[in-house]
N, C-alpha and C. Protein backbone atom coordinates (compact mmCIF):
# COMPACT_ATOMS: atom_id res chain seq x y z
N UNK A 1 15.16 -36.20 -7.51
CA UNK A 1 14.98 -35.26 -6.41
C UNK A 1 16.29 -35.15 -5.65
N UNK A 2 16.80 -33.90 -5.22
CA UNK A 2 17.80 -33.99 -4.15
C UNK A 2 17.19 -33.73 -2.76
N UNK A 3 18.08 -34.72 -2.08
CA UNK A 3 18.21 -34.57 -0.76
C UNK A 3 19.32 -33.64 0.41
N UNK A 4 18.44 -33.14 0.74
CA UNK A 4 19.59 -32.59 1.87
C UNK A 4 20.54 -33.30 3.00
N UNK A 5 21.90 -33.25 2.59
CA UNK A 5 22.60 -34.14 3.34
C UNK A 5 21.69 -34.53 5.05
N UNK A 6 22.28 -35.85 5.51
CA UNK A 6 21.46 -36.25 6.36
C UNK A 6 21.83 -35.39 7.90
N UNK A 7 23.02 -34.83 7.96
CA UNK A 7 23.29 -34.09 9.20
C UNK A 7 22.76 -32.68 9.11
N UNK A 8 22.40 -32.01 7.97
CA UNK A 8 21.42 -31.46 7.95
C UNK A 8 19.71 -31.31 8.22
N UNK A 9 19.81 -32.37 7.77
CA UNK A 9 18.52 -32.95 8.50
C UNK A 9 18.05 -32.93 9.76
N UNK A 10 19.33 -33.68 10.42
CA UNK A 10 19.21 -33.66 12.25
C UNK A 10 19.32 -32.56 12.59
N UNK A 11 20.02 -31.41 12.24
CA UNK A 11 20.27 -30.19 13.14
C UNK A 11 18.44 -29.48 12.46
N UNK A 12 17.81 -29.63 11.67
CA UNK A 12 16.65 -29.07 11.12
C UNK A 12 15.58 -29.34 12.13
N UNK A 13 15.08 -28.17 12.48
CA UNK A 13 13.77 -27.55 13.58
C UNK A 13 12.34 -28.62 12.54
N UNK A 14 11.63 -29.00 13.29
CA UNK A 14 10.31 -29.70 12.46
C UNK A 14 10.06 -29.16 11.87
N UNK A 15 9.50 -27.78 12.06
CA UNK A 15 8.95 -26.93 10.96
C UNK A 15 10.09 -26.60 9.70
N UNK A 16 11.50 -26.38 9.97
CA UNK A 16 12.31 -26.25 9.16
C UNK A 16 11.94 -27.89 7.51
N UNK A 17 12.22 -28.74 8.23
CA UNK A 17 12.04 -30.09 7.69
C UNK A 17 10.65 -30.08 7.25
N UNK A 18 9.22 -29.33 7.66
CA UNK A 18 7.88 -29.23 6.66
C UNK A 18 8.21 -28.21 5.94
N UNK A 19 8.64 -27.21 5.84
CA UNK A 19 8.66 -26.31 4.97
C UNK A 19 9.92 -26.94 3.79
N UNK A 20 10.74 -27.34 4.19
CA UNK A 20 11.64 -27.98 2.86
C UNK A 20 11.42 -29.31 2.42
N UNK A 21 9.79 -30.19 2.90
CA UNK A 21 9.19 -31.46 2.36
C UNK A 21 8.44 -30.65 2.19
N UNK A 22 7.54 -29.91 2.17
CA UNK A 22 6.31 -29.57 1.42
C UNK A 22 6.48 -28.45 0.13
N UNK A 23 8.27 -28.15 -0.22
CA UNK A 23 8.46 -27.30 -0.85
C UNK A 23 8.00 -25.88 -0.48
N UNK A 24 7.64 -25.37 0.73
CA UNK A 24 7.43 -23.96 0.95
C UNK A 24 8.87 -23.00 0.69
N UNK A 25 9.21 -21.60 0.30
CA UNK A 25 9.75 -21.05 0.19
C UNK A 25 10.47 -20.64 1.56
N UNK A 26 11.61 -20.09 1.98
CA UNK A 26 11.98 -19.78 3.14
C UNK A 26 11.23 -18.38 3.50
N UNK A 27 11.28 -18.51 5.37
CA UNK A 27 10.51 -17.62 5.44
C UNK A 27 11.29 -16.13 5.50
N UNK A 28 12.56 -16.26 5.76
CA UNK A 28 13.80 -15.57 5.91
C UNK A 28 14.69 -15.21 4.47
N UNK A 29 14.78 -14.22 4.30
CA UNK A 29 15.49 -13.70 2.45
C UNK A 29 16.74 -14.23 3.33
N UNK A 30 17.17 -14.65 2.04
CA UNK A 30 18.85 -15.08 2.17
C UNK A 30 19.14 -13.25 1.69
N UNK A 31 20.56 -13.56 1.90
CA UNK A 31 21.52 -12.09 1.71
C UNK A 31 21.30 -11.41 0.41
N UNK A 32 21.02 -13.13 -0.58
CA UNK A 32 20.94 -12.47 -2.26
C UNK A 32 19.53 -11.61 -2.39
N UNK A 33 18.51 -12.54 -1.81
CA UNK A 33 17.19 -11.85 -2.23
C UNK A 33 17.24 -10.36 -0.86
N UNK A 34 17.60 -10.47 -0.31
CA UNK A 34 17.70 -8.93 0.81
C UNK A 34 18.52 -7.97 -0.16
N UNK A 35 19.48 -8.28 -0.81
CA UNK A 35 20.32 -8.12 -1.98
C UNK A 35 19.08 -7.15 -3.09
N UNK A 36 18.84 -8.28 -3.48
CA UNK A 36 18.64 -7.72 -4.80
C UNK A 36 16.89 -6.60 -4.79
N UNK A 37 16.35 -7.05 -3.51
CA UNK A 37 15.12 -6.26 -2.99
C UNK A 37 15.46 -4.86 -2.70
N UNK A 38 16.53 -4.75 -1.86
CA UNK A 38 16.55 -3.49 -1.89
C UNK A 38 17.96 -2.35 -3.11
N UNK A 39 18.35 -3.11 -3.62
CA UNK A 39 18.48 -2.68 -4.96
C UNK A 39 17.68 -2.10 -5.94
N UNK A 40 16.06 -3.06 -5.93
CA UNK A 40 15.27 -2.29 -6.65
C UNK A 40 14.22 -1.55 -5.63
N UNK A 41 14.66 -1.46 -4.75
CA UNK A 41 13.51 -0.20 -3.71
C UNK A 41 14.33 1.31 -4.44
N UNK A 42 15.72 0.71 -4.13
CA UNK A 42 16.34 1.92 -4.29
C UNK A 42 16.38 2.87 -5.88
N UNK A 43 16.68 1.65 -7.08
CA UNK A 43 15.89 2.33 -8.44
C UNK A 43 14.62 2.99 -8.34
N UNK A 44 13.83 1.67 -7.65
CA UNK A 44 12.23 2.62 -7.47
C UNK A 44 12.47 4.62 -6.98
N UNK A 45 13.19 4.13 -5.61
CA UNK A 45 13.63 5.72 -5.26
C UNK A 45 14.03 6.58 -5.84
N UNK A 46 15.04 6.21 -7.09
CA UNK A 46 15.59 6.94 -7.98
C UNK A 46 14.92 7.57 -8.88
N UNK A 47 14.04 6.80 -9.15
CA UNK A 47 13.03 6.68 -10.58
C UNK A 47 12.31 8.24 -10.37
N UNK A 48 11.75 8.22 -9.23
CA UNK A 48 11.03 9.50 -8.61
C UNK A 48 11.74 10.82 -9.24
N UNK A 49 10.70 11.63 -9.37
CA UNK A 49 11.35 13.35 -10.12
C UNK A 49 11.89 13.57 -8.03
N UNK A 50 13.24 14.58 -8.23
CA UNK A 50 13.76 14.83 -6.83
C UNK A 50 13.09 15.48 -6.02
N UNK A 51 12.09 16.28 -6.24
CA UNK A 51 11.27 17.13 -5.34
C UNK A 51 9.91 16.85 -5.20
N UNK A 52 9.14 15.75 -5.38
CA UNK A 52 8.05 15.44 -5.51
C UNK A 52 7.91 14.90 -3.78
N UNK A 53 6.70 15.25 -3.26
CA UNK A 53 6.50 14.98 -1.99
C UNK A 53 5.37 13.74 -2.21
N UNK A 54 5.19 13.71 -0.89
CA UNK A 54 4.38 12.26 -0.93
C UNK A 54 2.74 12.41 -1.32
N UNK A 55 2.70 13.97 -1.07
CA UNK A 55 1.07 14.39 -1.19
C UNK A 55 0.89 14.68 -2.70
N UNK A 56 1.96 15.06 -3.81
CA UNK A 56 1.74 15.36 -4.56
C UNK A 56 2.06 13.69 -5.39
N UNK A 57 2.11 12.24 -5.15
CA UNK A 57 2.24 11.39 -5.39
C UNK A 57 0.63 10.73 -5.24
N UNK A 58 0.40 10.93 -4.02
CA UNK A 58 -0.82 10.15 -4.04
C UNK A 58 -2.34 11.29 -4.85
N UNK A 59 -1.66 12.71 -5.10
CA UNK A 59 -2.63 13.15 -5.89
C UNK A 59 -2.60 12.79 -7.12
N UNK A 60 -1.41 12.19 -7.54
CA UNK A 60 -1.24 11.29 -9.13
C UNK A 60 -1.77 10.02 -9.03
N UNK A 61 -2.07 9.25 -7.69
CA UNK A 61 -3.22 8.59 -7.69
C UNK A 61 -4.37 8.27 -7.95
N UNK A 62 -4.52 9.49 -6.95
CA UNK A 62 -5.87 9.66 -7.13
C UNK A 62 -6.30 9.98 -8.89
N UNK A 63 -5.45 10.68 -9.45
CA UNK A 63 -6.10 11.20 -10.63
C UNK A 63 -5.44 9.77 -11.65
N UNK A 64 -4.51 8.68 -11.28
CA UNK A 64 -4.93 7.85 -12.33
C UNK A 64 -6.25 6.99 -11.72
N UNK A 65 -6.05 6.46 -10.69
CA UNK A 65 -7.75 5.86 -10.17
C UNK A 65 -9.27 6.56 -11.31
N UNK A 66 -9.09 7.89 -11.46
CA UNK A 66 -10.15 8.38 -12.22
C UNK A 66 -10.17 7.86 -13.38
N UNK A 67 -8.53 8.08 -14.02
CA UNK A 67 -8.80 7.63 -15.48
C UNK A 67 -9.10 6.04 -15.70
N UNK A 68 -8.27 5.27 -14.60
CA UNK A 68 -8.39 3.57 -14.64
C UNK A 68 -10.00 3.43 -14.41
N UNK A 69 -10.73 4.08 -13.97
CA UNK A 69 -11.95 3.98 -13.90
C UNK A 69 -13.01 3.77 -14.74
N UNK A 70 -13.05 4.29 -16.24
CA UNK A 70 -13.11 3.80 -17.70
C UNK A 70 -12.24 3.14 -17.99
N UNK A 71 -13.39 1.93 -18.45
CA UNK A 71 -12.52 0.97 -19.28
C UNK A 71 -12.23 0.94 -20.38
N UNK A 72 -12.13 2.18 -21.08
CA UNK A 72 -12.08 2.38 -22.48
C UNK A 72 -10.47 2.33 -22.76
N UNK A 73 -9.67 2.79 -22.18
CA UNK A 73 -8.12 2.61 -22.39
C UNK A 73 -7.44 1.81 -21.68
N UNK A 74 -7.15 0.66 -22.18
CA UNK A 74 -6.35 -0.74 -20.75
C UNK A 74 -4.96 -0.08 -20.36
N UNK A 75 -4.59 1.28 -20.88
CA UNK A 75 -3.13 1.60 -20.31
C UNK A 75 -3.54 2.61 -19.47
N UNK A 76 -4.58 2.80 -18.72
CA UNK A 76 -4.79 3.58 -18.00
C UNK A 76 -4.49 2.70 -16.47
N UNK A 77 -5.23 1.39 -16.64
CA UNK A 77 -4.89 0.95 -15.55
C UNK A 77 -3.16 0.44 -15.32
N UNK A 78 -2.68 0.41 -16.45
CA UNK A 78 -1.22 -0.14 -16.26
C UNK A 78 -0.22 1.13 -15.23
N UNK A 79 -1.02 2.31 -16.15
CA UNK A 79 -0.71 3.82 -15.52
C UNK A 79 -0.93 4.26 -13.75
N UNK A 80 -1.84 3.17 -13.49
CA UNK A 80 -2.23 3.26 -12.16
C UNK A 80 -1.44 2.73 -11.01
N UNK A 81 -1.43 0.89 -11.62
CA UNK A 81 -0.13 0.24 -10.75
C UNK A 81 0.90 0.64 -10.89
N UNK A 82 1.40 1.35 -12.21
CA UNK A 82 3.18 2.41 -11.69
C UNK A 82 2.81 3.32 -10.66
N UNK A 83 1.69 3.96 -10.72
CA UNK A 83 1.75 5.15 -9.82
C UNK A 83 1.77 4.60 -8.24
N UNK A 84 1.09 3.46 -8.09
CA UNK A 84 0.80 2.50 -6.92
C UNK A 84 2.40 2.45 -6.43
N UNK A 85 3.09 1.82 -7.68
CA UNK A 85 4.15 1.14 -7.52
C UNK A 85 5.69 2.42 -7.12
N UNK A 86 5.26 3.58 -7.73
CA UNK A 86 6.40 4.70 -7.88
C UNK A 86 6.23 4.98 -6.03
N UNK A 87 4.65 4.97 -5.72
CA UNK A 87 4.53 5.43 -4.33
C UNK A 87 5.22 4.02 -2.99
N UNK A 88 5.49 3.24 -3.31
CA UNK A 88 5.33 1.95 -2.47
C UNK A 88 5.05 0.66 -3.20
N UNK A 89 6.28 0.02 -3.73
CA UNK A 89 5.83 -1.16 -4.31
C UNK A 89 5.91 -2.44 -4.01
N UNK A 90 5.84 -2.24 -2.38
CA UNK A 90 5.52 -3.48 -1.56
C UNK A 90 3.85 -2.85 -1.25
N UNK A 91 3.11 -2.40 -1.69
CA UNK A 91 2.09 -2.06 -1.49
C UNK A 91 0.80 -2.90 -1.75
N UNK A 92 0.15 -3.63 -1.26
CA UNK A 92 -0.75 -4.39 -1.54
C UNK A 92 -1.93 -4.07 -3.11
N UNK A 93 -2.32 -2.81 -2.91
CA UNK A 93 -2.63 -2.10 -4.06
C UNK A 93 -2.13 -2.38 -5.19
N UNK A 94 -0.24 -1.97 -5.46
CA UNK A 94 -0.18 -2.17 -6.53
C UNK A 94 0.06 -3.34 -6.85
N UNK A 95 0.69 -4.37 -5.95
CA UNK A 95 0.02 -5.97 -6.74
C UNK A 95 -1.17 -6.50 -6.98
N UNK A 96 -2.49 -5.95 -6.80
CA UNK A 96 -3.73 -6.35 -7.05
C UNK A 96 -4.06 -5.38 -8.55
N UNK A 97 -3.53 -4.08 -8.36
CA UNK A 97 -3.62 -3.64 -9.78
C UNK A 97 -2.86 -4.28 -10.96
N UNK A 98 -1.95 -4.85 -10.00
CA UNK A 98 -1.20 -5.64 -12.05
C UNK A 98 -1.55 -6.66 -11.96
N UNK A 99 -2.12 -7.45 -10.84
CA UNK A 99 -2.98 -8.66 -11.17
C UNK A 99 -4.25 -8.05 -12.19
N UNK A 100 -4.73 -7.14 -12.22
CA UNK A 100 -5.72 -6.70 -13.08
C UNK A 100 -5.48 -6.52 -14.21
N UNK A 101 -4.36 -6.21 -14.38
CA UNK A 101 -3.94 -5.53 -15.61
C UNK A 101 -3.09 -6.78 -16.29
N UNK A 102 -2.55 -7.86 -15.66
CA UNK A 102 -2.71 -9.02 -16.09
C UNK A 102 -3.25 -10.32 -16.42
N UNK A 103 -4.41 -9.45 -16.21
CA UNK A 103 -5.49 -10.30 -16.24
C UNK A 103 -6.87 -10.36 -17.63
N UNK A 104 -6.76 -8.87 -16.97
CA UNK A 104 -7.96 -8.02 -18.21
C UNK A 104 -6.89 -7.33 -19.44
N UNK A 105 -5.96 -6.47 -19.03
CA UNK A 105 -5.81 -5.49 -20.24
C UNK A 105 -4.43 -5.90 -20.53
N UNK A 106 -3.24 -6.80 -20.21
CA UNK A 106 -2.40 -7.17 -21.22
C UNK A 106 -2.49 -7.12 -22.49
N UNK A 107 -3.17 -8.20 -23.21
CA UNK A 107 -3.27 -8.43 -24.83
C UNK A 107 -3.30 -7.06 -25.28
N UNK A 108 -4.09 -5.41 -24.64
CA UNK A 108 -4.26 -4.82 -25.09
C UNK A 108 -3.35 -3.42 -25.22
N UNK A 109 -2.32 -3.99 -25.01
CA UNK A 109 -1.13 -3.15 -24.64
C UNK A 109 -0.28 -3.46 -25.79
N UNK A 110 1.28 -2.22 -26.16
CA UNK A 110 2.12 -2.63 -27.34
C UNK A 110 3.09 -3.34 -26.65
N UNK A 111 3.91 -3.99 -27.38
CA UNK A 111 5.05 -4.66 -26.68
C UNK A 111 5.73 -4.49 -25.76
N UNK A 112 5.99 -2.79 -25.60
CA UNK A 112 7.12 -2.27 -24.57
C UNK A 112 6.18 -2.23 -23.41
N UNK A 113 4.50 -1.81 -23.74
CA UNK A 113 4.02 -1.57 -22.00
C UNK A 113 3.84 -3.05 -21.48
N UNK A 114 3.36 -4.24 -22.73
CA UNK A 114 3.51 -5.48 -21.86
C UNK A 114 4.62 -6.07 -21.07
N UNK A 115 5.86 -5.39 -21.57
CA UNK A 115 6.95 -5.82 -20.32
C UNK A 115 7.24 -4.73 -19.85
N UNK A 116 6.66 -3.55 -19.92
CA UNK A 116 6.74 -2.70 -18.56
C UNK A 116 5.65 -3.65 -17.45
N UNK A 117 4.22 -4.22 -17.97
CA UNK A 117 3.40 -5.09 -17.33
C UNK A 117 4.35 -5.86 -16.47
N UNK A 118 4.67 -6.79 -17.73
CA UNK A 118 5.23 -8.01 -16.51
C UNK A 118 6.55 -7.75 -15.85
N UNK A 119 6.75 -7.07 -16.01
CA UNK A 119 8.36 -6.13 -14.91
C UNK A 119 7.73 -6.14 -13.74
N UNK A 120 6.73 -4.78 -13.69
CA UNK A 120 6.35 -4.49 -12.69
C UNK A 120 5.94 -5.71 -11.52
N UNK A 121 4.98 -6.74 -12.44
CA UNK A 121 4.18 -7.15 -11.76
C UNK A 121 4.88 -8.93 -11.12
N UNK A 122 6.06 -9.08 -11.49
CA UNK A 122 7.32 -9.84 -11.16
C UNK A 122 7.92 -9.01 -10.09
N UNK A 123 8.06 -8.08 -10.14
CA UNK A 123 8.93 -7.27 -8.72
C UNK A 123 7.91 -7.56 -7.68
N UNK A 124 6.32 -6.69 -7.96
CA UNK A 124 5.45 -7.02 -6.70
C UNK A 124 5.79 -8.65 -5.99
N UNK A 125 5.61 -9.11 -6.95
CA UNK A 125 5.68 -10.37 -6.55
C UNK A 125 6.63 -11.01 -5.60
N UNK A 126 7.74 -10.57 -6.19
CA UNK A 126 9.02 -11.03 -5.55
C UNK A 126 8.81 -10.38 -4.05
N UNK A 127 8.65 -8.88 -4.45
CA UNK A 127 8.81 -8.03 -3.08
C UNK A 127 7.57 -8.72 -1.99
N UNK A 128 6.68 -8.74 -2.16
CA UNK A 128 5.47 -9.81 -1.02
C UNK A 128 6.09 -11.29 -1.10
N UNK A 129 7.50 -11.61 -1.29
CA UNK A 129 7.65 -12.92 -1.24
C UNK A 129 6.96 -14.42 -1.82
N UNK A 130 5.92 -14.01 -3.13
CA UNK A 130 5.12 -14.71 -3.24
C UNK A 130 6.10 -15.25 -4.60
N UNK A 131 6.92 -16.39 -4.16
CA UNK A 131 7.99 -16.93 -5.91
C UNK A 131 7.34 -17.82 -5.76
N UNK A 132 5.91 -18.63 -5.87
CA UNK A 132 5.58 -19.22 -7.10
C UNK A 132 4.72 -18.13 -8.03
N UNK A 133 4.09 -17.31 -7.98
CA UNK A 133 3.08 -16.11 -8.60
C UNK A 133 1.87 -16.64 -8.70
């Protein structure tokens, strides 16, 4: 195990010193993860066709919600958390949809949509701050 030098220690707030003995994550992004978060907000931004408004986004919602709605095709729901994710992918939504879709319909996907899967559903993650998953 390493230890944090001991004058580190002393200048450390209590709660600073439970959160780095109980292994909690910081609650504050260092520069890298502020870094590299909004790096991919900004691909996300890119990704978008240039003239698409926000109403005509959540009507691609709405209409994958219909198709994710049968469970007859598992890339319907994968189709859903991008759309979640194209609109807002700090969005609570679309990390509960790729928890679904990593849950139920992985196996049933080809190679390229399972790591479009776990792409996506590694960014949510990161982006809600949740690094253990």
């Amino acid at each position: 195990a390493t230890y944090p030098p001991l004058a580190l220690l002393i200048a450390m707030s209590f709660q600073e010193f439970l959160d780095w003995f109980t292994l909690h994550p910081p609650v504050k992004d260092s520069p890298y993860i502020k870094a590299l978060k909004d790096d991919w907000l900004a691909e996300n931004s890119e990704s978008r066709e240039e003239d698409v408004t926000r109403k005509q986004l959540e009507a691609r919602i709405a209409e994958a919600e219909k198709a994710a709605a049968s469970v007859e095709d598992p890339t319907k729901l994968l189709d859903l958390a991008e759309a979640y994710g194209v609109l807002n992918p700090r969005e609570q939504r679309c990390l509960e949809t790729c928890e679904l879709v990593m849950k139920f319909a992985l196996p049933f996907l080809n190679r390229r949509r399972q790591g479009d899967a776990n792409q996506l559903h590694g960014r949510c993650l990161f982006l809600q701050n949740d690094f253990q998953g």
